[in-house]
Protein backbone atom coordinates (compact mmCIF):
# COMPACT_ATOMS: atom_id res chain seq x y z
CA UNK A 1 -97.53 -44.27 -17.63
CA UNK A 2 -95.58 -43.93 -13.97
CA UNK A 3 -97.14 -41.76 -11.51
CA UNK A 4 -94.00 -39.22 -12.16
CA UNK A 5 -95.05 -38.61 -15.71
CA UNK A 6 -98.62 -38.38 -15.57
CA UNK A 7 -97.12 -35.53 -12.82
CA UNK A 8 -95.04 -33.89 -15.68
CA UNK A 9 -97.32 -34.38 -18.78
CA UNK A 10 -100.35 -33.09 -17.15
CA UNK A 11 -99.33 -30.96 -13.97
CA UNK A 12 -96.16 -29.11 -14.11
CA UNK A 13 -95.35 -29.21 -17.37
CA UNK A 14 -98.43 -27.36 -18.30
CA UNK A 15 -98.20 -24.78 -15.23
CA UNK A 16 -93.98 -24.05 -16.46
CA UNK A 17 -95.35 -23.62 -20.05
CA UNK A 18 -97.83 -20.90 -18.67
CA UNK A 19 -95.30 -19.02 -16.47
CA UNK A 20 -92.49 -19.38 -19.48
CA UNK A 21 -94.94 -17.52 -21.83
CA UNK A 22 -96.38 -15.03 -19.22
CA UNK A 23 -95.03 -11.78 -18.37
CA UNK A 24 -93.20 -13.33 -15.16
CA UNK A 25 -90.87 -15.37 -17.06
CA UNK A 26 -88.06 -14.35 -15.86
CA UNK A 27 -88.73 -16.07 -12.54
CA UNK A 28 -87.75 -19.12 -14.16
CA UNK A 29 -86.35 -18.51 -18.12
CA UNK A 30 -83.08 -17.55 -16.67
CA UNK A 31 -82.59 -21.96 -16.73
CA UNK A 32 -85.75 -23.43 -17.68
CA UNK A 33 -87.12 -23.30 -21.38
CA UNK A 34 -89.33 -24.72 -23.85
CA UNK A 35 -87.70 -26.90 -26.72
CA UNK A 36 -90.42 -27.39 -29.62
CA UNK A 37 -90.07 -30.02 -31.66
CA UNK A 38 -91.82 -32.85 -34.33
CA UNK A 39 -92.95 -36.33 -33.15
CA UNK A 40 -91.11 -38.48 -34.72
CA UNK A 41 -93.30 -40.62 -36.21
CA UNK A 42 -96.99 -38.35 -36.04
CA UNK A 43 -95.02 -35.19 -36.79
CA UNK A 44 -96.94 -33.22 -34.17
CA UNK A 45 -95.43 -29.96 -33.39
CA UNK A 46 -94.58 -31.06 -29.42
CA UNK A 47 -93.47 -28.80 -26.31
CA UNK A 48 -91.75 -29.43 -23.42
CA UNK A 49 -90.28 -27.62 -20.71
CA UNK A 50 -86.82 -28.77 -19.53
CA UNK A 51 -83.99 -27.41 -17.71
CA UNK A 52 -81.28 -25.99 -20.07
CA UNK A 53 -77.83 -24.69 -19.73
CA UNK A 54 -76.61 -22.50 -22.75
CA UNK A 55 -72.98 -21.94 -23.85
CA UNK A 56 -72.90 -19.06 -26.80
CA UNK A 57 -74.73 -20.76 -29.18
CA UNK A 58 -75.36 -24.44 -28.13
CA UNK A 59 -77.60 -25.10 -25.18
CA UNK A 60 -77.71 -28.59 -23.34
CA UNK A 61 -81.00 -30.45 -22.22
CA UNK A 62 -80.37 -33.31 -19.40
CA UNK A 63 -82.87 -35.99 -18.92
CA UNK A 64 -83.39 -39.42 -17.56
CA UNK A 65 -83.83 -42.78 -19.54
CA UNK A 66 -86.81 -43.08 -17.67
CA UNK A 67 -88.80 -39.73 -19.74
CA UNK A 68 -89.54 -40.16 -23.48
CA UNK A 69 -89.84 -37.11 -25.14
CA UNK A 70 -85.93 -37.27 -26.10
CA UNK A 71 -87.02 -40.60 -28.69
CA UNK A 72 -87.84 -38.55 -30.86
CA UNK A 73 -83.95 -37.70 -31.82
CA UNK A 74 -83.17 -41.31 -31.75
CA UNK A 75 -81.83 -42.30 -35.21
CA UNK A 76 -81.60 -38.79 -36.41
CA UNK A 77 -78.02 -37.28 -36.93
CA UNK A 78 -79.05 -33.49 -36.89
CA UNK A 79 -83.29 -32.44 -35.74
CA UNK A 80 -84.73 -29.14 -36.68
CA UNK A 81 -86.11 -27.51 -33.36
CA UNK A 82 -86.87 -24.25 -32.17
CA UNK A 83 -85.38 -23.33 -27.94
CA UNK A 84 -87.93 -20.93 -26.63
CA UNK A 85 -85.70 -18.48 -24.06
CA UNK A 86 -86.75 -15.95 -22.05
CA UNK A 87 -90.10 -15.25 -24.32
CA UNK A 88 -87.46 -15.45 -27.61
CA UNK A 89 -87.19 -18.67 -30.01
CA UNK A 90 -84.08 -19.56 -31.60
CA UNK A 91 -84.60 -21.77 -34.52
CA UNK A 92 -81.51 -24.84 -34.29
CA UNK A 93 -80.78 -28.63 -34.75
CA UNK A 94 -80.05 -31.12 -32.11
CA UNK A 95 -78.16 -34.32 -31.67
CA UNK A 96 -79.26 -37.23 -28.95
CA UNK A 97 -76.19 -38.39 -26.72
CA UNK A 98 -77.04 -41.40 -24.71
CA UNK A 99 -75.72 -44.91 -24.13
CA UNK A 100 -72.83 -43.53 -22.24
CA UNK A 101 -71.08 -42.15 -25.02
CA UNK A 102 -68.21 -39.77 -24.14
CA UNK A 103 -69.96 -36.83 -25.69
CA UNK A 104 -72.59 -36.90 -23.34
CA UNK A 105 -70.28 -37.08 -20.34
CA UNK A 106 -68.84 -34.08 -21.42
CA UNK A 107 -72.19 -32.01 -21.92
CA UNK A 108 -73.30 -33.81 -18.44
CA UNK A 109 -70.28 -32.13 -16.88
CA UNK A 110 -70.61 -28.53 -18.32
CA UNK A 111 -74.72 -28.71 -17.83
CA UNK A 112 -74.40 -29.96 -13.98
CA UNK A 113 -71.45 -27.12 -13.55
CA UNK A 114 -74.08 -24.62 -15.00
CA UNK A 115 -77.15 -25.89 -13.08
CA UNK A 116 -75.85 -27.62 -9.96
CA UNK A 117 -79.80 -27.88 -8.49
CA UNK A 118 -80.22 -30.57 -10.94
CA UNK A 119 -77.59 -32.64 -9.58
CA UNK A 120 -79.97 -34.79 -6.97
CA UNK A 121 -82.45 -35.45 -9.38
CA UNK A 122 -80.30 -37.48 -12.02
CA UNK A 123 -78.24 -39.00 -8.85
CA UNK A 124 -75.03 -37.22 -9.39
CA UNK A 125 -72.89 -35.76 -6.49
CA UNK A 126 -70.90 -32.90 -6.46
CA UNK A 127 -67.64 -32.54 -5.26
CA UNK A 128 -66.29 -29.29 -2.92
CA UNK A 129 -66.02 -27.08 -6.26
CA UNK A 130 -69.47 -28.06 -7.41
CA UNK A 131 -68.23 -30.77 -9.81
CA UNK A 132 -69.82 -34.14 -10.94
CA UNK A 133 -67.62 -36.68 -8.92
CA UNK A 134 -66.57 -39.39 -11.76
CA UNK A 135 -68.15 -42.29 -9.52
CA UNK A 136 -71.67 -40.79 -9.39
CA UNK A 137 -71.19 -40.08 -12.91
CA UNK A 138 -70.14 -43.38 -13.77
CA UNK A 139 -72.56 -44.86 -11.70
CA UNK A 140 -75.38 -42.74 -13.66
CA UNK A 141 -74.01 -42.37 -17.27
CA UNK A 142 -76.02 -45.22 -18.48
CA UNK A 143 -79.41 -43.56 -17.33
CA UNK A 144 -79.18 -40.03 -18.34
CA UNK A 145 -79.42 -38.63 -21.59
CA UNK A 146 -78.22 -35.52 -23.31
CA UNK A 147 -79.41 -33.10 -26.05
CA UNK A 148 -77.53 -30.76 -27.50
CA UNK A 149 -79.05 -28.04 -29.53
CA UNK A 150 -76.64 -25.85 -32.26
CA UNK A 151 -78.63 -22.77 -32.27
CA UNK A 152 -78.73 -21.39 -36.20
């Protein structure tokens, strides 16, 4: 395990699950949340705290190749999961976009555009209206991943 995820697994994400279900949430629910989910092939109920962006119903999760957690949607067409919000959690089903595919440059676009702060750590730049510039984008399509969650 890299340096960075032993970071994740065992420091922050444990410290941003705390604060998410504490009565100061709202210092950081307003973009981060915690999708729960079943591994894959243990079917553990699993947590994690990632950044989100949320559109009406559908919210968008960006990653990197380089975390795992997001396996667990490989090979399915549709996941149950619940997105914890704000101290609320919306039962839904989400899809994997990866390997470049046009859907998840779309959802790359609209999360970035919602939660530009995210931009330097996936390697994407942002042009003078906040935009992913199409050369950082194609430059870093091949490393990011996307889930998309279709809140019931």
């Amino acid at each position: 395990m890299t340096p960075q995820a032993v970071f994740y697994r065992y420091l922050l994400n444990p410290v941003m699950r705390g604060l998410l279900r504490s009565p100061l949430h709202g210092v950081a629910s307003g973009s981060i949340g915690i999708l729960h989910f079943k591994g894959r092939r243990s079917g553990r109920p699993l947590d994690t705290p990632l950044s989100y962006m949320r559109e009406g119903q559908t919210v968008r999760l960006l990653s990197a190749t380089t975390t795992r957690w997001w396996i667990n949607f490989r090979g399915v067409e549709s996941a149950p999961v619940e997105m914890e919000i704000a101290g609320q959690r919306y039962p839904g089903r989400a899809r994997l976009f990866e390997a470049d595919q046009e859907g998840l440059r779309e959802g790359v676009r609209q999360f970035i555009a919602a939660v530009p702060r995210d931009a330097p750590i996936y390697g994407l730049k942002l042009d003078a209206q906040k935009q992913v510039t199409e050369d950082s984008l194609d430059a870093q399509a091949a490393t990011l991943i996307l889930v998309q969650v279709d809140l019931d």
